[in-house]
Protein backbone atom coordinates (compact mmCIF):
# COMPACT_ATOMS: atom_id res chain seq x y z
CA UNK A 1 -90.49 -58.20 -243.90
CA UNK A 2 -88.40 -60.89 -242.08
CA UNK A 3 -86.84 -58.46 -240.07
CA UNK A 4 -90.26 -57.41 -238.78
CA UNK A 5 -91.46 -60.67 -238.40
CA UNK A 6 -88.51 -62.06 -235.82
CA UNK A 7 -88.99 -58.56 -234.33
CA UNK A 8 -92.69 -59.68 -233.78
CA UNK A 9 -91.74 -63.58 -232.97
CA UNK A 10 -89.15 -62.00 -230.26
CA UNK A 11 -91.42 -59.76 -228.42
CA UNK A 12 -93.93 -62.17 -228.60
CA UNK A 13 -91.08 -64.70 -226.64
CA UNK A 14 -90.23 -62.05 -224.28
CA UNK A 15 -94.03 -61.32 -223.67
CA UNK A 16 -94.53 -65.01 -222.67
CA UNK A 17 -91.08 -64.98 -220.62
CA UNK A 18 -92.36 -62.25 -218.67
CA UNK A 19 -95.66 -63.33 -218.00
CA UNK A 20 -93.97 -66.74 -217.32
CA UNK A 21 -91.92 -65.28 -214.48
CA UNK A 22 -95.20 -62.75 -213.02
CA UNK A 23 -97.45 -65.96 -212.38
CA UNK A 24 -94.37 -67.30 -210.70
CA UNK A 25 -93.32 -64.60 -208.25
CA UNK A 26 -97.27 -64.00 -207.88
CA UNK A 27 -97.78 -67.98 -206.91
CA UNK A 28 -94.64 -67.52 -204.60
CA UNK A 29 -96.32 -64.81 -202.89
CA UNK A 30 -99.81 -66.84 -202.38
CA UNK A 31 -97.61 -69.51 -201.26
CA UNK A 32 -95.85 -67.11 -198.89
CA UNK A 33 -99.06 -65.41 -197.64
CA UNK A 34 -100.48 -68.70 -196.72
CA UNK A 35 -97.73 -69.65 -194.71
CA UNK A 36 -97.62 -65.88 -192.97
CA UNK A 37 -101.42 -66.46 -192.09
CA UNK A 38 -100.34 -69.84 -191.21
CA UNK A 39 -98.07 -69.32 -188.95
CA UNK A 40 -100.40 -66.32 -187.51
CA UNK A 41 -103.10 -68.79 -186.90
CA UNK A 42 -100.76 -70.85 -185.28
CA UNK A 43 -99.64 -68.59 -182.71
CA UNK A 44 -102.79 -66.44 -181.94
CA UNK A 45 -104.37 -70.18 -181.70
CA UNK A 46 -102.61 -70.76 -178.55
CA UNK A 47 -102.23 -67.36 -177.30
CA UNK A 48 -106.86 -67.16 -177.60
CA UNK A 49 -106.40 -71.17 -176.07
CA UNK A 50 -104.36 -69.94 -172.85
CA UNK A 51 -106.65 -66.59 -172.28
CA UNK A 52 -109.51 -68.59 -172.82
CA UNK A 53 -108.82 -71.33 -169.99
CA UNK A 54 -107.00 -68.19 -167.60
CA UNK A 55 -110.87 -65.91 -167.83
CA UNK A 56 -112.57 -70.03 -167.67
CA UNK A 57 -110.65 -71.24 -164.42
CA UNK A 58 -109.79 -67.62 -162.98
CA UNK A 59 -112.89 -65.69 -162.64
CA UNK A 60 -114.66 -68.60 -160.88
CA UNK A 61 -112.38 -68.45 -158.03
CA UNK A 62 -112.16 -64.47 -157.51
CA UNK A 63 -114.12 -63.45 -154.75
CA UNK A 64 -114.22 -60.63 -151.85
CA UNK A 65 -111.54 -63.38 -149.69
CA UNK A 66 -109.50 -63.55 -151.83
CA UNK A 67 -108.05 -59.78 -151.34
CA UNK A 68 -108.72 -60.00 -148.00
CA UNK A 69 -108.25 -63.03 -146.40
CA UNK A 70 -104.07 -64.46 -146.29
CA UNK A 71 -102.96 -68.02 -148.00
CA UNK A 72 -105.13 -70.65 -146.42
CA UNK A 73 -103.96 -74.24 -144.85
CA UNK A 74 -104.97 -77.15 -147.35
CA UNK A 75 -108.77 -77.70 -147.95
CA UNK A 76 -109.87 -74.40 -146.04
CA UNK A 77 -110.97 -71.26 -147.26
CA UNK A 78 -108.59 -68.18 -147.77
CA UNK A 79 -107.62 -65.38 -150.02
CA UNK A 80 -104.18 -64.83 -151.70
CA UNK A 81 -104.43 -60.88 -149.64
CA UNK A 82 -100.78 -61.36 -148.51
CA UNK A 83 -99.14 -62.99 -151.75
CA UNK A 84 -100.76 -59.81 -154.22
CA UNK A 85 -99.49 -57.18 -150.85
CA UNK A 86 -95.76 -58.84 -151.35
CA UNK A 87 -95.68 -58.91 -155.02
CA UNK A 88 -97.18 -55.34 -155.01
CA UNK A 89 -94.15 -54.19 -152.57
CA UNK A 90 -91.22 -55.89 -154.61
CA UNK A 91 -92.26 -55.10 -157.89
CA UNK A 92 -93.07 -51.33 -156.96
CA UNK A 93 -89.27 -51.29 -154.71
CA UNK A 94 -87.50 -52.94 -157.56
CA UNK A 95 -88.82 -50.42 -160.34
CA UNK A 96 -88.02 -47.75 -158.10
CA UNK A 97 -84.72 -48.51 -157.65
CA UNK A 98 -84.19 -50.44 -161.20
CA UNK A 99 -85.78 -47.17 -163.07
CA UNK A 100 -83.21 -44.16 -162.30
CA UNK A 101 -80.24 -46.56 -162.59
CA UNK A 102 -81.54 -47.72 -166.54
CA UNK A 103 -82.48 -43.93 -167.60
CA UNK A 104 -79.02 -42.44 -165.98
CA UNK A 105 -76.71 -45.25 -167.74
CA UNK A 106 -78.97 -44.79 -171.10
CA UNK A 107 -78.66 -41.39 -171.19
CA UNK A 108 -74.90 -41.63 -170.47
CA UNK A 109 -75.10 -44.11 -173.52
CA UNK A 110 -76.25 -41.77 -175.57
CA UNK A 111 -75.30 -38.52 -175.30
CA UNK A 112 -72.01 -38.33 -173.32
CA UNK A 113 -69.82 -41.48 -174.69
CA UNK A 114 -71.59 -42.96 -177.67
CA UNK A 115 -68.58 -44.69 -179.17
CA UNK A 116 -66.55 -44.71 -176.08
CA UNK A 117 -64.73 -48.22 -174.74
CA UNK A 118 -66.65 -48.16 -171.35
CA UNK A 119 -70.02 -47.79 -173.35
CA UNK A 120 -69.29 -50.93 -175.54
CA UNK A 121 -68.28 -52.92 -172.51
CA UNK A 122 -71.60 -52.02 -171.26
CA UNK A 123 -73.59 -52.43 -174.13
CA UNK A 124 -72.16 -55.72 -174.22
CA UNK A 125 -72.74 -56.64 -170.66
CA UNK A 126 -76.54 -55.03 -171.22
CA UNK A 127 -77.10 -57.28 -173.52
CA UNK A 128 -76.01 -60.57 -171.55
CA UNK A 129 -78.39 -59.30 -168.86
CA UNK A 130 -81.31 -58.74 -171.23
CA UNK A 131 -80.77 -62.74 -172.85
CA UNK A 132 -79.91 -63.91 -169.49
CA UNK A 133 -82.43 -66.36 -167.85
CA UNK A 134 -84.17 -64.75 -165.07
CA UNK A 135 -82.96 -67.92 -162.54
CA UNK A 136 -79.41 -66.99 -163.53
CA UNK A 137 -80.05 -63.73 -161.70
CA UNK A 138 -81.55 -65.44 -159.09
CA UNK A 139 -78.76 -67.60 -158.18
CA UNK A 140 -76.68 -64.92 -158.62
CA UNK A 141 -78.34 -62.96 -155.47
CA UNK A 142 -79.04 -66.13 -153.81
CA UNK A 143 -75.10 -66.31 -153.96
CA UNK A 144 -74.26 -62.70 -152.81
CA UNK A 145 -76.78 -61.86 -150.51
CA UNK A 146 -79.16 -64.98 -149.09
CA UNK A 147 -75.92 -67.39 -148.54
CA UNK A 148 -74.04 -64.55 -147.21
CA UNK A 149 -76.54 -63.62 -144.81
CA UNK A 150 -78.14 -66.87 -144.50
CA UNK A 151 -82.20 -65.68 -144.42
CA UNK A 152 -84.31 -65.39 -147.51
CA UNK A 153 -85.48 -61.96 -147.59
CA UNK A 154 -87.29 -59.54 -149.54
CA UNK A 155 -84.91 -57.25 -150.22
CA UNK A 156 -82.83 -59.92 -152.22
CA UNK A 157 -85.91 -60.64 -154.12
CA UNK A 158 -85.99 -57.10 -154.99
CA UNK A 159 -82.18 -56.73 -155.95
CA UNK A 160 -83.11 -59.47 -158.17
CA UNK A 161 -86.21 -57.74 -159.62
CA UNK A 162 -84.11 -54.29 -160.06
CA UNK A 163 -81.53 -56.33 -162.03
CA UNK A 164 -84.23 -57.29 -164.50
CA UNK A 165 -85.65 -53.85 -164.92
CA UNK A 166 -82.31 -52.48 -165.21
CA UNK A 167 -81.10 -53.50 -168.55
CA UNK A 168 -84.51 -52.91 -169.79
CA UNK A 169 -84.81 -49.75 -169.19
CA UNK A 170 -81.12 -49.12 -170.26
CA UNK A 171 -81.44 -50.21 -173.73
CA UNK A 172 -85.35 -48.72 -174.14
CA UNK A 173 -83.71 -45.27 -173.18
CA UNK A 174 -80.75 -45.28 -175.47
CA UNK A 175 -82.33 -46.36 -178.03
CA UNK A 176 -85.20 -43.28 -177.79
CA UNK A 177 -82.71 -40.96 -177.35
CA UNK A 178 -80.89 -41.83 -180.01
CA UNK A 179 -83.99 -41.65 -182.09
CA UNK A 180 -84.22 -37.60 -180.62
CA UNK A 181 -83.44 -35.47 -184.04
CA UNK A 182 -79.79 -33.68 -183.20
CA UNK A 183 -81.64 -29.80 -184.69
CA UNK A 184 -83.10 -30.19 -181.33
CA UNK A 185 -79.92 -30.42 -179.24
CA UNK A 186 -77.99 -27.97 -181.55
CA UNK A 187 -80.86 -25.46 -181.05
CA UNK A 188 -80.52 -25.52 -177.34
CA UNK A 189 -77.12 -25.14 -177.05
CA UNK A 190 -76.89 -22.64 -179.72
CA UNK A 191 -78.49 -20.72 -177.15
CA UNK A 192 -76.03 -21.34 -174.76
CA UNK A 193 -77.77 -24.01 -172.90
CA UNK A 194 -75.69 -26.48 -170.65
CA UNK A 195 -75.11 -29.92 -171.52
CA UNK A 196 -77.05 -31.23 -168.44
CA UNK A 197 -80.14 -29.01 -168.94
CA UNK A 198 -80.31 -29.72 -172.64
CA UNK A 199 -80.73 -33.68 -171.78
CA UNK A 200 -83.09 -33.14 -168.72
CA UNK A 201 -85.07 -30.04 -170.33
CA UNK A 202 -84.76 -31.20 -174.07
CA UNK A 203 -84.06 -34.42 -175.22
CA UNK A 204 -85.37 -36.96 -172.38
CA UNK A 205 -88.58 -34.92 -172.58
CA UNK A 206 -88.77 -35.47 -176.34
CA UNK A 207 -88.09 -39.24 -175.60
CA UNK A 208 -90.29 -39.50 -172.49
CA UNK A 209 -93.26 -41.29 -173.91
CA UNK A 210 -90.44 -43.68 -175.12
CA UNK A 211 -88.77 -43.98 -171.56
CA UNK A 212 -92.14 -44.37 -170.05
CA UNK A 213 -93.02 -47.52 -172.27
CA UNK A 214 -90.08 -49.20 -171.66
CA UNK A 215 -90.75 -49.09 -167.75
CA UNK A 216 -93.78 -50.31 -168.11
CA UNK A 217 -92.73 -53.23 -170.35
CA UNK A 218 -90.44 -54.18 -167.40
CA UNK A 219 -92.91 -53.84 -165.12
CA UNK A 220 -95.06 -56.31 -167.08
CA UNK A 221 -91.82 -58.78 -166.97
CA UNK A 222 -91.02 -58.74 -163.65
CA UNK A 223 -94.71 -58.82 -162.30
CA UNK A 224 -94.66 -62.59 -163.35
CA UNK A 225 -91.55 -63.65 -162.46
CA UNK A 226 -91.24 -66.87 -160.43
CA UNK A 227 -87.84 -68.40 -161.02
CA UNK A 228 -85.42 -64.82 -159.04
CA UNK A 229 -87.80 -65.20 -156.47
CA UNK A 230 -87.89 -68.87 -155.22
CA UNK A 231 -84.14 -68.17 -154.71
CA UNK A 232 -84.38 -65.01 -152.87
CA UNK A 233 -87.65 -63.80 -151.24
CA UNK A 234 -88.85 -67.43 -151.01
CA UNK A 235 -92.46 -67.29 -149.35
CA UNK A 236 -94.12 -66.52 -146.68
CA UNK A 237 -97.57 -67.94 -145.49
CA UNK A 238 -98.64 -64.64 -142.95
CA UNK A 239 -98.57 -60.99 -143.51
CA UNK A 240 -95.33 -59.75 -143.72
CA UNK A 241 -94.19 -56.13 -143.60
CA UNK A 242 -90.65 -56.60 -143.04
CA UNK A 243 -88.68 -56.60 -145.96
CA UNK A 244 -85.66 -58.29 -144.07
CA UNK A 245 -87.84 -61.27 -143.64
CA UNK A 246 -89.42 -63.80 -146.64
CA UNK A 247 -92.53 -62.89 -148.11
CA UNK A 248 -95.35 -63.94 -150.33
CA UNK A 249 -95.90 -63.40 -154.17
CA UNK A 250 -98.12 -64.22 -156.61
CA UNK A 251 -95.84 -66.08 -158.60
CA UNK A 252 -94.35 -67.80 -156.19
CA UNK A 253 -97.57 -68.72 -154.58
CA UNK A 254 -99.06 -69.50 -157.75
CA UNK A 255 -96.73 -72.14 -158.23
CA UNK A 256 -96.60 -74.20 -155.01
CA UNK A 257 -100.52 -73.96 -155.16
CA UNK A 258 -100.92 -75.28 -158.95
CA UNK A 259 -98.53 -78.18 -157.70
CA UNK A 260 -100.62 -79.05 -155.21
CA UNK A 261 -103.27 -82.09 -155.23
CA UNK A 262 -105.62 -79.93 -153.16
CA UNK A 263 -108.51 -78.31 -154.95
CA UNK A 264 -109.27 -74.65 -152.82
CA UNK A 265 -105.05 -73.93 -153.77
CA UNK A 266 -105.68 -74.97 -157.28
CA UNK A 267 -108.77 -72.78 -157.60
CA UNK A 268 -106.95 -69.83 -155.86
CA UNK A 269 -103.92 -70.39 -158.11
CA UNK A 270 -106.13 -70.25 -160.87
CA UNK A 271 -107.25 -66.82 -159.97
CA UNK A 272 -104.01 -65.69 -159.37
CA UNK A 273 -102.97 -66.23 -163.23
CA UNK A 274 -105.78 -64.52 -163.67
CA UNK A 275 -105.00 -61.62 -161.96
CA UNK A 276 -101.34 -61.91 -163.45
CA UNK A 277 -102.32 -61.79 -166.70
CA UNK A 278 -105.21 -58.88 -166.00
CA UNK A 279 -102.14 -56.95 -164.71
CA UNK A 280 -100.10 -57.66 -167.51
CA UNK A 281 -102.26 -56.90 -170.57
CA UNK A 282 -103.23 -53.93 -168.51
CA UNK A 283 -99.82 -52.49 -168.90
CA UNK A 284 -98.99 -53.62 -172.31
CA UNK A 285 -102.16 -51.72 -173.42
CA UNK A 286 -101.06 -48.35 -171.38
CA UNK A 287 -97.44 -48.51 -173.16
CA UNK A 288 -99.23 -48.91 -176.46
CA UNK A 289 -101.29 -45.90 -175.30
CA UNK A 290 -98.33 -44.22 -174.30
CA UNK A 291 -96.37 -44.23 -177.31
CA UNK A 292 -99.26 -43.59 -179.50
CA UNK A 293 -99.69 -40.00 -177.47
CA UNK A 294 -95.97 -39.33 -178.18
């Protein structure tokens, strides 16, 4: 009988214990969820704050000038026709050139020297270029090509642009090829298929949707990037269609208008981050659509 009733004195202990250390972990994890939400709050507060005040102050100043008409003189009216034009040109120059460079030195990542020296030394150096700041790169082509040739140009501003896109795209197609199952590259060469077709025909199409995404993403970067271009392309008031001359971008523009005390720049900055951010969310949402149809 005393055996039994230490057996039932123990359990009921051990119940208590237990129960003890449940409302714990469970107060821990209302106390964790709070701060989660929190924290959630706390960023989507801003990020709703800064959309709200870009759609407030942007749509009032977009209008049929402003895709027509070129940067005006201060307290005049004008368009920003020349600054989206330039910013179209680099960004679309710099992807193309950026975007075959990034998939050929992923895929060479990932299927032909994996573990290789060469591929850690540029893994490594991939990396420095993805943390870098994006004026680093611009003083680095201010240094090799503006001061050597002593003109700001647009071509340096799209070297600079392809040097962001590059490492991007790099790591974004290593990483989906890697993420390719291997049954599909041992199937195709089980059937005697060469290396070279069994990336191009097999596993880059299985990663495409993958690929795709991550150009986009550094499209969305470099479409608002200021700092590579004040160095390199600089600005340029009038339509410019030579590329070995400076020319206009939103950012850029964007900037020496929002630091101005006159009101019609501030209001066509204003749309300008508007249409920056349009532009941006636009392509986030098409890489989310992208990967989704994978």
């Amino acid at each position: 009988m005393n055996t039994t009733s230490a057996q039932l004195i123990a359990a009921q202990e051990l119940s208590k214990v237990r129960a003890a250390r449940y409302n714990r972990r469970k107060r821990l994890n209302q106390i964790a969820l709070t701060l989660s939400l929190a924290a959630m709050a706390f960023g989507v507060f801003w990020l709703i704050w800064i959309l709200w005040e870009t759609l407030r102050l942007g749509v009032g100043g977009l209008s049929m000038t402003l895709f027509t008409e070129m940067t005006p003189p201060p307290n005049e009216d004008g368009g920003i026709a020349n600054a989206i034009f330039g910013s179209v040109v680099m960004v679309s120059l710099a992807t193309f050139v950026g975007t075959p460079i990034g998939i050929m030195a992923g895929v060479y990542l990932a299927e032909y020297d994996p573990r290789g020296w060469l591929s850690s030394v540029t893994r490594f150096v991939n990396d420095i270029l993805l943390s870098a700041p994006s004026i680093v790169i611009g003083l680095f082509v201010y240094a090799i090509v503006v001061a050597r040739f002593k003109s700001f140009s647009a071509y340096a501003g799209i070297l600079a642009l392809a040097l962001i896109v590059i490492p991007v795209v790099i790591r974004t197609t290593e990483n989906m090829l890697t993420l390719v199952p291997a049954s599909l590259r041992e199937a195709a060469y089980a059937l005697g298929t060469p290396k070279w077709k069994v990336i191009t025909m097999v596993t880059l199409r299985a990663a495409r949707a993958g690929v795709i995404t991550g150009v986009l993403l550094a499209v969305a970067r470099i479409a608002g990037e200021t700092a590579p271009l004040l160095f390199t392309a600089l600005n340029n008031q009038f339509w410019n269609g030579d590329l070995g001359k400076p020319m206009a971008s939103l950012p850029v523009t964007i900037f020496k208008f929002a630091m101005s005390p006159y009101e019609n720049w501030q209001h066509l900055a204003w749309a300008g981050v508007f249409l920056i951010t349009l532009a941006v969310l636009g392509l986030n949402i098409l890489a989310r659509v992208v990967t989704r149809q994978k």
